[in-house]
C-alpha atoms as a PDB file:
ATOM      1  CA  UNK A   1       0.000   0.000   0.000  1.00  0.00           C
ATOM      2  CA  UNK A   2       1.005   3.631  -0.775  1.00  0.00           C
ATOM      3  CA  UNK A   3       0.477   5.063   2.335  1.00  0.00           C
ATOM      4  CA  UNK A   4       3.049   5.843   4.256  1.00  0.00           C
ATOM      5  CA  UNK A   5       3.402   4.893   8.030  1.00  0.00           C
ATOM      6  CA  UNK A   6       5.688   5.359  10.857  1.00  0.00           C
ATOM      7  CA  UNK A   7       6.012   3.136  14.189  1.00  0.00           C
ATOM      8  CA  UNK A   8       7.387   4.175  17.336  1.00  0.00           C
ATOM      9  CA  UNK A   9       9.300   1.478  19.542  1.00  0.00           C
ATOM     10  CA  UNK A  10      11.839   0.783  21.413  1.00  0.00           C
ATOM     11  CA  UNK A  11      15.667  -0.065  19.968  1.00  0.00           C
ATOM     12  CA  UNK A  12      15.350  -3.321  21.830  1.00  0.00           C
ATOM     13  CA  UNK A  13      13.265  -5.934  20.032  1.00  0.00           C
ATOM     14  CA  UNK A  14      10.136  -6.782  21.738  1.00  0.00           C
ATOM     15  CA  UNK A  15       6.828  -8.940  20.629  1.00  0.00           C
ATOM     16  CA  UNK A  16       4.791  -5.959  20.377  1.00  0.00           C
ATOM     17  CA  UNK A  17       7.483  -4.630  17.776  1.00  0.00           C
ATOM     18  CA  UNK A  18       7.766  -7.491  15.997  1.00  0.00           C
ATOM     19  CA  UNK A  19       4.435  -8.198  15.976  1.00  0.00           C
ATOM     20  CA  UNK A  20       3.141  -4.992  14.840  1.00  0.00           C
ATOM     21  CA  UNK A  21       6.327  -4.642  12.222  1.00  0.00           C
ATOM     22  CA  UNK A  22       4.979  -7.924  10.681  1.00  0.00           C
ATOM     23  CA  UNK A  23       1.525  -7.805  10.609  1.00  0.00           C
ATOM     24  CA  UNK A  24       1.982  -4.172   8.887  1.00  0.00           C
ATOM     25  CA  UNK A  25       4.356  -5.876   6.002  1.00  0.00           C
ATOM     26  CA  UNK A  26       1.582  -8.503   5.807  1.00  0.00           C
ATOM     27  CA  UNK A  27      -1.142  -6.384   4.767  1.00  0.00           C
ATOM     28  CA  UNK A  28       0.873  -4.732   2.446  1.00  0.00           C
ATOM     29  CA  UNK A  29       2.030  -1.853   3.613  1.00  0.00           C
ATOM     30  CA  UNK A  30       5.926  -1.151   2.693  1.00  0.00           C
ATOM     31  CA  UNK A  31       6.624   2.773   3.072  1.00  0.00           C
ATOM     32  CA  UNK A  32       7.480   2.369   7.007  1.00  0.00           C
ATOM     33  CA  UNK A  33      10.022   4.192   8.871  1.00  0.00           C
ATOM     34  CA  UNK A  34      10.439   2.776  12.491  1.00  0.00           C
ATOM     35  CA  UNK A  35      11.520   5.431  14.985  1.00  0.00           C
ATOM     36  CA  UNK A  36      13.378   3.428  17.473  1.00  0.00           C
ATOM     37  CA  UNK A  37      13.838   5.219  20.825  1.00  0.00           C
ATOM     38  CA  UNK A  38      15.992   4.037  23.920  1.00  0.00           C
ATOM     39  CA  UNK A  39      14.756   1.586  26.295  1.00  0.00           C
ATOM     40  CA  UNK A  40      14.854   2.104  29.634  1.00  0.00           C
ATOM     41  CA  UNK A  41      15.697  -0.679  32.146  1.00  0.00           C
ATOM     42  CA  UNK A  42      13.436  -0.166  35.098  1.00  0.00           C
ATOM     43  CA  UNK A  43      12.999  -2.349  38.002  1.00  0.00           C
ATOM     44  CA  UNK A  44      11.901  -5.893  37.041  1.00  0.00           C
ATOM     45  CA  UNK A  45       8.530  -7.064  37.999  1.00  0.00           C
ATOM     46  CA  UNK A  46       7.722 -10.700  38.685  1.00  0.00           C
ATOM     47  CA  UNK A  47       4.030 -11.594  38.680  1.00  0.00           C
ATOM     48  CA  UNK A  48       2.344 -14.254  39.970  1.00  0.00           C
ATOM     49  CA  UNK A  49       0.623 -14.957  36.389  1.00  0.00           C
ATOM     50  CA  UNK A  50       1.763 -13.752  33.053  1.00  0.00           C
ATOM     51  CA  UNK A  51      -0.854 -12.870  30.922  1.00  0.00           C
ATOM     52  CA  UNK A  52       1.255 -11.121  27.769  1.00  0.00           C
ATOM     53  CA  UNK A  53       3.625 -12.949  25.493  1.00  0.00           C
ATOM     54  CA  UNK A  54       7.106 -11.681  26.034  1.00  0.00           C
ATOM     55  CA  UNK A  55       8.725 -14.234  23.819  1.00  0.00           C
ATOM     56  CA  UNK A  56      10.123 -13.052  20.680  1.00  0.00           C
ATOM     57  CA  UNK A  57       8.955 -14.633  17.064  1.00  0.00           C
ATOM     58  CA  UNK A  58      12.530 -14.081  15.731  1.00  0.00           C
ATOM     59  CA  UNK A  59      15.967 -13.611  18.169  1.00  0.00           C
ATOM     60  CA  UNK A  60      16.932 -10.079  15.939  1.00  0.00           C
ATOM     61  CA  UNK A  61      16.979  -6.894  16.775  1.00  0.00           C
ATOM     62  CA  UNK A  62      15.245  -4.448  15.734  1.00  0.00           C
ATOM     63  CA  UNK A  63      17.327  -3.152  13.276  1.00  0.00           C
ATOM     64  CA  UNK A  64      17.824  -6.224  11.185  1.00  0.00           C
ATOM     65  CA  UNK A  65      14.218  -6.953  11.361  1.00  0.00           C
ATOM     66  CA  UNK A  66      13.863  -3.849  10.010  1.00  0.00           C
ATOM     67  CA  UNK A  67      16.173  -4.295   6.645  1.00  0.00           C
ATOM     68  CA  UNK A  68      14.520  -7.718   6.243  1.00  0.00           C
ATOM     69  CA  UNK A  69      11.274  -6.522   5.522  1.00  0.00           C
ATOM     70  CA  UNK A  70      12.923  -3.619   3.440  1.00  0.00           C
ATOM     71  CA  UNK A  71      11.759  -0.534   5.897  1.00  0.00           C
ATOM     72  CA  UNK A  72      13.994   2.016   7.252  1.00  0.00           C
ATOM     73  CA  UNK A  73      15.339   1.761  10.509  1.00  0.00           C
ATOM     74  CA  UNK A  74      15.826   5.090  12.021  1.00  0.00           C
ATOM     75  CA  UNK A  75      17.320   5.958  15.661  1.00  0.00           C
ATOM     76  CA  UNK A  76      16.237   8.827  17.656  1.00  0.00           C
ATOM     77  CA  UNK A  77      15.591  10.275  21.065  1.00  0.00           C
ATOM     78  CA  UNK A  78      12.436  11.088  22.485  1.00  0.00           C
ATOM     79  CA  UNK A  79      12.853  14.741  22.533  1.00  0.00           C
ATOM     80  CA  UNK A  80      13.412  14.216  18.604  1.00  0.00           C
ATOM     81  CA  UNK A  81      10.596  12.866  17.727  1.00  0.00           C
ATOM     82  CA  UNK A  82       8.091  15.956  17.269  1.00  0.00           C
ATOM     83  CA  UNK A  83      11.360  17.488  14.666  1.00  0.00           C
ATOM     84  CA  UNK A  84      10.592  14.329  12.905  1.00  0.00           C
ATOM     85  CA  UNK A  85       7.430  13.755  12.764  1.00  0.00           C
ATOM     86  CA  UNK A  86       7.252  17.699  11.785  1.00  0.00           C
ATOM     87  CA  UNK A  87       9.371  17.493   9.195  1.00  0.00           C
ATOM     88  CA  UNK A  88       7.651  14.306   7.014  1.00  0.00           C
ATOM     89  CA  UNK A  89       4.097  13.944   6.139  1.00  0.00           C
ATOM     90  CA  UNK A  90       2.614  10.480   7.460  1.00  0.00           C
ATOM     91  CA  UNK A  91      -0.822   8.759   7.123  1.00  0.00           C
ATOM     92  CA  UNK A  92      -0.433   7.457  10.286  1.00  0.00           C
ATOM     93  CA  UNK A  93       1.792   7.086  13.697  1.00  0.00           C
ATOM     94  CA  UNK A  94       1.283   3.940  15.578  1.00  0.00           C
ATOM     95  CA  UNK A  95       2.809   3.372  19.059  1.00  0.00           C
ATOM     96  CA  UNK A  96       4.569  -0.621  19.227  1.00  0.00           C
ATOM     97  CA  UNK A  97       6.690  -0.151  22.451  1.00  0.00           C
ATOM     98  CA  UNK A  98       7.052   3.510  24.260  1.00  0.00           C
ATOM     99  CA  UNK A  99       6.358   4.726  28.034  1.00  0.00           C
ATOM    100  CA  UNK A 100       4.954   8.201  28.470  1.00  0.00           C
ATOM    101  CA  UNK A 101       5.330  10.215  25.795  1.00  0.00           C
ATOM    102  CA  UNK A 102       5.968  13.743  25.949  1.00  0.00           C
ATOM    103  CA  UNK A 103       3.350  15.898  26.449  1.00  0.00           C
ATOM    104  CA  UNK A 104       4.418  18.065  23.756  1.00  0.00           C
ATOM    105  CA  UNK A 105       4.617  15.344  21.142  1.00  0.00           C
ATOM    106  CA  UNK A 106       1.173  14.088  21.629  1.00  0.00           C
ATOM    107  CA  UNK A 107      -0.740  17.630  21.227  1.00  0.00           C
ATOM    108  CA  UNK A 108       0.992  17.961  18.434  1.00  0.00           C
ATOM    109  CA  UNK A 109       0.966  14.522  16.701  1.00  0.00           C
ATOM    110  CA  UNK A 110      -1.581  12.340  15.810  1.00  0.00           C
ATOM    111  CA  UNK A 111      -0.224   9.122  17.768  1.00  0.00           C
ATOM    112  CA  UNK A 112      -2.018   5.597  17.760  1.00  0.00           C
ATOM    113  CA  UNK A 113      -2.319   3.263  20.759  1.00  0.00           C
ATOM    114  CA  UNK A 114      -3.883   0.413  21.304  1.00  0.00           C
ATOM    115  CA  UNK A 115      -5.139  -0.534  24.768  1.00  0.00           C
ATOM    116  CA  UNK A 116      -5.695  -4.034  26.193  1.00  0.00           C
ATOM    117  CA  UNK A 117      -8.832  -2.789  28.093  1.00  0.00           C
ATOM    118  CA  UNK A 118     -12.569  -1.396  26.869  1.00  0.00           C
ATOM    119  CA  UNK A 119     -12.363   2.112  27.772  1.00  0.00           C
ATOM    120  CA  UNK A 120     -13.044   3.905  29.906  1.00  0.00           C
ATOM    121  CA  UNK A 121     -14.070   0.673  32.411  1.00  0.00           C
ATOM    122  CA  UNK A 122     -10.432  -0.498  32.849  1.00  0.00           C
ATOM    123  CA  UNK A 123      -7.870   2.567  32.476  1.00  0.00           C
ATOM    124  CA  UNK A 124      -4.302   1.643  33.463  1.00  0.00           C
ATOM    125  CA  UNK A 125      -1.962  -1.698  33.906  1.00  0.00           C
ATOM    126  CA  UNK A 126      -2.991  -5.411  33.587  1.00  0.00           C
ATOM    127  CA  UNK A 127      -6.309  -4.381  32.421  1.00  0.00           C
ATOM    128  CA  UNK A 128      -7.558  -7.687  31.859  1.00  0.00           C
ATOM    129  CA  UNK A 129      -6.467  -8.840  35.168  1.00  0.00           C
ATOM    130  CA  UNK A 130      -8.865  -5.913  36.802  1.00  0.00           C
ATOM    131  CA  UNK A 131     -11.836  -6.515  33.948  1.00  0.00           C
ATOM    132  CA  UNK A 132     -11.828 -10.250  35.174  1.00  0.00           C
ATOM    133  CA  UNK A 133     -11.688  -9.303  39.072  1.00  0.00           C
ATOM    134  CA  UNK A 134     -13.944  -6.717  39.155  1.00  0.00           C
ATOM    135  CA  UNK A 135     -16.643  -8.168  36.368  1.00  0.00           C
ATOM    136  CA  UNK A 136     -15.951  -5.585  34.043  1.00  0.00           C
ATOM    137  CA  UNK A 137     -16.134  -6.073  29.953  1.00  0.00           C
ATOM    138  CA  UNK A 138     -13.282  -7.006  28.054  1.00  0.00           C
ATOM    139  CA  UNK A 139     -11.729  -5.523  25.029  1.00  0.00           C
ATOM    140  CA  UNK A 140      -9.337  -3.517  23.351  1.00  0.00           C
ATOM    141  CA  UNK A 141      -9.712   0.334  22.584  1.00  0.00           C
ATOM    142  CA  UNK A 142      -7.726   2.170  20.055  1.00  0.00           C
ATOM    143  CA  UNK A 143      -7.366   5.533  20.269  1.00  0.00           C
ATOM    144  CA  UNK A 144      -5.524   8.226  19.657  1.00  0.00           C
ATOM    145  CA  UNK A 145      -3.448   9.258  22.524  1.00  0.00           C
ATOM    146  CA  UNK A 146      -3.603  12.856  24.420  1.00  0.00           C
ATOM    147  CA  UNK A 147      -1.472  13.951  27.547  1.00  0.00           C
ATOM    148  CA  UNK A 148      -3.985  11.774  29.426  1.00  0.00           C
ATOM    149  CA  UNK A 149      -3.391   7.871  30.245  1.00  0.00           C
ATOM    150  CA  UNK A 150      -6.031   6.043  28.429  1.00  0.00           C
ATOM    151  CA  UNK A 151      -7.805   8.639  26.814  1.00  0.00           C
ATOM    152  CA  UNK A 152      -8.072  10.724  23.491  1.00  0.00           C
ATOM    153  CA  UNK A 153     -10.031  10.527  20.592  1.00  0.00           C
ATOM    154  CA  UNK A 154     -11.688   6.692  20.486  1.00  0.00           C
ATOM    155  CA  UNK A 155     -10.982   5.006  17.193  1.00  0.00           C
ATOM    156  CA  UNK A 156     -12.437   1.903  17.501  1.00  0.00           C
ATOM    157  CA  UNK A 157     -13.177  -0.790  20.332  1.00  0.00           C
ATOM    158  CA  UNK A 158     -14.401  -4.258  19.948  1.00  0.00           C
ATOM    159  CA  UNK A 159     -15.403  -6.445  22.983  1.00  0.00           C
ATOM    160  CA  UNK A 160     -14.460 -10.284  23.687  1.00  0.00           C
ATOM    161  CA  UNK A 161     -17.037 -12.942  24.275  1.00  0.00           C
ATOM    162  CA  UNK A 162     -15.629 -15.500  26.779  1.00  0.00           C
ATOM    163  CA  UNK A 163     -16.878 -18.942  24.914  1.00  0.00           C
ATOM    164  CA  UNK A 164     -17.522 -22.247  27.632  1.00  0.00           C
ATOM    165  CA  UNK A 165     -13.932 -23.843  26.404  1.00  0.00           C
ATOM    166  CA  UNK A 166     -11.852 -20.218  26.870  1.00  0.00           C
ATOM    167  CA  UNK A 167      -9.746 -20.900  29.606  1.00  0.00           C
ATOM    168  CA  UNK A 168      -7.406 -17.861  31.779  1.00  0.00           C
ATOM    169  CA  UNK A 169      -4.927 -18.329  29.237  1.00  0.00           C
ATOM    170  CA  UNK A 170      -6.962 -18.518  26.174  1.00  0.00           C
ATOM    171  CA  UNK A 171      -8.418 -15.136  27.169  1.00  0.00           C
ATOM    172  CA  UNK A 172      -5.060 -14.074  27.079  1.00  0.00           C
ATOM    173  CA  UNK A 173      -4.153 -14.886  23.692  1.00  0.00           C
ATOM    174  CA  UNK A 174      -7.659 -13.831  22.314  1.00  0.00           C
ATOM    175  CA  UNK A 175      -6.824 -10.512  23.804  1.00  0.00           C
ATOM    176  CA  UNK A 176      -3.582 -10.021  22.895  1.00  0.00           C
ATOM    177  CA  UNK A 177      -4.575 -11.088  19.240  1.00  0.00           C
ATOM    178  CA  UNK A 178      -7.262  -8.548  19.269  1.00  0.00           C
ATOM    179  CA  UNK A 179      -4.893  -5.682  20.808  1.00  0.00           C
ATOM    180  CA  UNK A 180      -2.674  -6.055  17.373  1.00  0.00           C
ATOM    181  CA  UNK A 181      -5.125  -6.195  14.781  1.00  0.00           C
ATOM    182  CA  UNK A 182      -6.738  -3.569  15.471  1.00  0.00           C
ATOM    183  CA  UNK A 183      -3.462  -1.193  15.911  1.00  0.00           C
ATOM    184  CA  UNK A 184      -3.101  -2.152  12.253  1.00  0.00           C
ATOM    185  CA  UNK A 185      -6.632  -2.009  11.322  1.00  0.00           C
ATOM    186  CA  UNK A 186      -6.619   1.152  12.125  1.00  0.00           C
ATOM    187  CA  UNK A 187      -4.926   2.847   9.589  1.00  0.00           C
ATOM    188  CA  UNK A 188      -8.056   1.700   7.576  1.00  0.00           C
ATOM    189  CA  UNK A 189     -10.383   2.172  10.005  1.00  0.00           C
ATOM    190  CA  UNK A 190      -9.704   6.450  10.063  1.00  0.00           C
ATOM    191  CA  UNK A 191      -9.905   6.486   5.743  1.00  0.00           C
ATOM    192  CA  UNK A 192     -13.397   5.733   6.511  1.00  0.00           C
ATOM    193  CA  UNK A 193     -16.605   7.376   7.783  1.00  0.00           C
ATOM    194  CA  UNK A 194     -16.386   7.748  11.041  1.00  0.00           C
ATOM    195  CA  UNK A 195     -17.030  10.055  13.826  1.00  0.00           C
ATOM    196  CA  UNK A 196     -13.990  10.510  16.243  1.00  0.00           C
ATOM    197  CA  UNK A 197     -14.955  10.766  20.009  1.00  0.00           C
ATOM    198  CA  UNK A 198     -13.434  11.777  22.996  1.00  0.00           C
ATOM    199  CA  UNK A 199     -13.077   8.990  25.125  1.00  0.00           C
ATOM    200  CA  UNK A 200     -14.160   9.418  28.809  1.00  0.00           C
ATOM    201  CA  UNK A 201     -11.686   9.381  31.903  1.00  0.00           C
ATOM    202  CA  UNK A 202     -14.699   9.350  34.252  1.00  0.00           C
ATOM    203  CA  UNK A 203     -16.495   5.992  35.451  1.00  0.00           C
ATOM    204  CA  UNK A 204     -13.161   3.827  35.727  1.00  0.00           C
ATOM    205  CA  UNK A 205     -10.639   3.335  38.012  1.00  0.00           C
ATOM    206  CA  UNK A 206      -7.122   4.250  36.792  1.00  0.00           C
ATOM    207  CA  UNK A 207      -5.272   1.161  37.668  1.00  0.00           C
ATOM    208  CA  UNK A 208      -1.586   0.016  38.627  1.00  0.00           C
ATOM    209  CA  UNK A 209      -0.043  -3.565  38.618  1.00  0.00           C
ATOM    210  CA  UNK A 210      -1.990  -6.085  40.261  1.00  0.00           C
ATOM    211  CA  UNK A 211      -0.679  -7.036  43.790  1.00  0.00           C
ATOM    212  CA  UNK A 212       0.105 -10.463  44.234  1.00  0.00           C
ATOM    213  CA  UNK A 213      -2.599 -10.506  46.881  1.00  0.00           C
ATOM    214  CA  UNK A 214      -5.094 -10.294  44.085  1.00  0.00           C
ATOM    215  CA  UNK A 215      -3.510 -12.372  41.559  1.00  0.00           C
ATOM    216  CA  UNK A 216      -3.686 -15.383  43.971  1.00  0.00           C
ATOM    217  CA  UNK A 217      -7.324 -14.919  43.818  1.00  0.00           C
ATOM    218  CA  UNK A 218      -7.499 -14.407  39.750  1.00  0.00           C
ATOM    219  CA  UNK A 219      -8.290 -17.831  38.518  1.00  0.00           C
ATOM    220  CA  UNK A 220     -10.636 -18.371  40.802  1.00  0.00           C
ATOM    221  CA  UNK A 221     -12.291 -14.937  39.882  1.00  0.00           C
ATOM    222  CA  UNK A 222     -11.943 -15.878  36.140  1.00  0.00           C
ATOM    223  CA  UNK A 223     -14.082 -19.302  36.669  1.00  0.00           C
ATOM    224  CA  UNK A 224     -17.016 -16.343  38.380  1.00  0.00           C
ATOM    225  CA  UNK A 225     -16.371 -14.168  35.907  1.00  0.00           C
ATOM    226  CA  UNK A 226     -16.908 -17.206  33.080  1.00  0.00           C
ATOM    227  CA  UNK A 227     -20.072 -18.197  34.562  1.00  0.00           C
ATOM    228  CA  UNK A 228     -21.890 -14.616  34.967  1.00  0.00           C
ATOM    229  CA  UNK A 229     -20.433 -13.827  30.998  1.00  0.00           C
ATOM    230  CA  UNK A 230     -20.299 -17.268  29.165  1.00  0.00           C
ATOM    231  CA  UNK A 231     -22.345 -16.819  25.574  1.00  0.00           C
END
């Protein structure tokens, strides 16, 4: 496709990145320039359940990932971004690895995010965790990102059914799946006729990790959860 896209991520290779870097030469997109910014080590977190692939689909960095699927590579600091994104004309800006982002660079930039949660019921970290502990939907929302966590303009959402053979796990990948079509789906989605709304920050809690308090309690609260919301 002609239209040309540009992907923020980190310069060390993640699943998200690949992920997103794939599906994207998949559907036939090939004018992509991935902005790779620093990644910052931060304090490891060890949770009592996993629930997000972390394992890599190829062991390359970024960068060679990059030249094999013949789009350019190009390193940058944060604080460069908004120069760069100034300077060249894209369709659209999607977000495959990144913490905050200035504040700055988002009034100024149309940036797309997809969120493992159905906004604005779950706002925050391990959203599906919280949906499935406090009986709230889940889905993924993608929107376009403001100085706000979880909140913007709403580009699309779609919720998940939980089926009588999904188990913890399954909901995971079936999330997860969900999360990165529809980050690439939506460079489609805004070509077509539709009305772009701000999303809420009122009427849900603004969550941080789960404690492991919680998650000892969390397949337990899936198998309520399943039995209130099976279709």
């Amino acid at each position: 496709m002609s239209k040309k896209i540009a992907v923020i991520c980190y310069n060390k290779p993640t699943r998200k990145t690949q992920e997103v870097l794939l599906r994207l030469k998949g559907k036939g997109y090939n004018d992509v320039d991935v902005y790779a910014i620093p990644f910052i080590l931060r304090k490891t977190l060890h949770p009592l359940i996993a629930h997000r692939p972390s394992e890599l689909l190829v062991k390359i960095d970024n960068e060679q990932l990059v030249a094999n699927l013949n789009f350019t590579y190009i390193s940058k600091e944060i604080e460069e971004l908004d120069e760069c994104f100034t300077k060249k004309s894209y369709h659209s800006i999607l977000i495959a690895g990144a913490g905050l982002l200035p504040e700055s660079l988002v009034s100024r930039h149309k940036l797309i995010n997809s969120h493992p949660g159905y906004l604005p019921y779950v706002r925050g970290l391990d959203a599906l965790k919280w949906a499935i502990y406090k009986n709230l939907p889940i889905g993924v929302t993608v929107h376009y990102v403001d100085k706000y966590a979880d909140a913007g303009l709403l580009i699309t959402q779609e919720k998940l059914d939980i089926l009588s053979e999904d188990t913890f796990h399954s909901m995971c990948f079936k999330l997860w799946n969900l999360e990165m079509q529809l980050l690439v789906d939506s460079i489609e989605i805004i070509d077509t006729d539709i009305q772009l709304l701000p999303l809420s920050t009122e009427g849900g809690e603004s969550h941080r990790r789960m404690p492991k308090d919680k998650e000892k309690k969390l397949f337990q609260k899936f198998e309520e959860y399943k039995n209130r919301n099976i279709k």
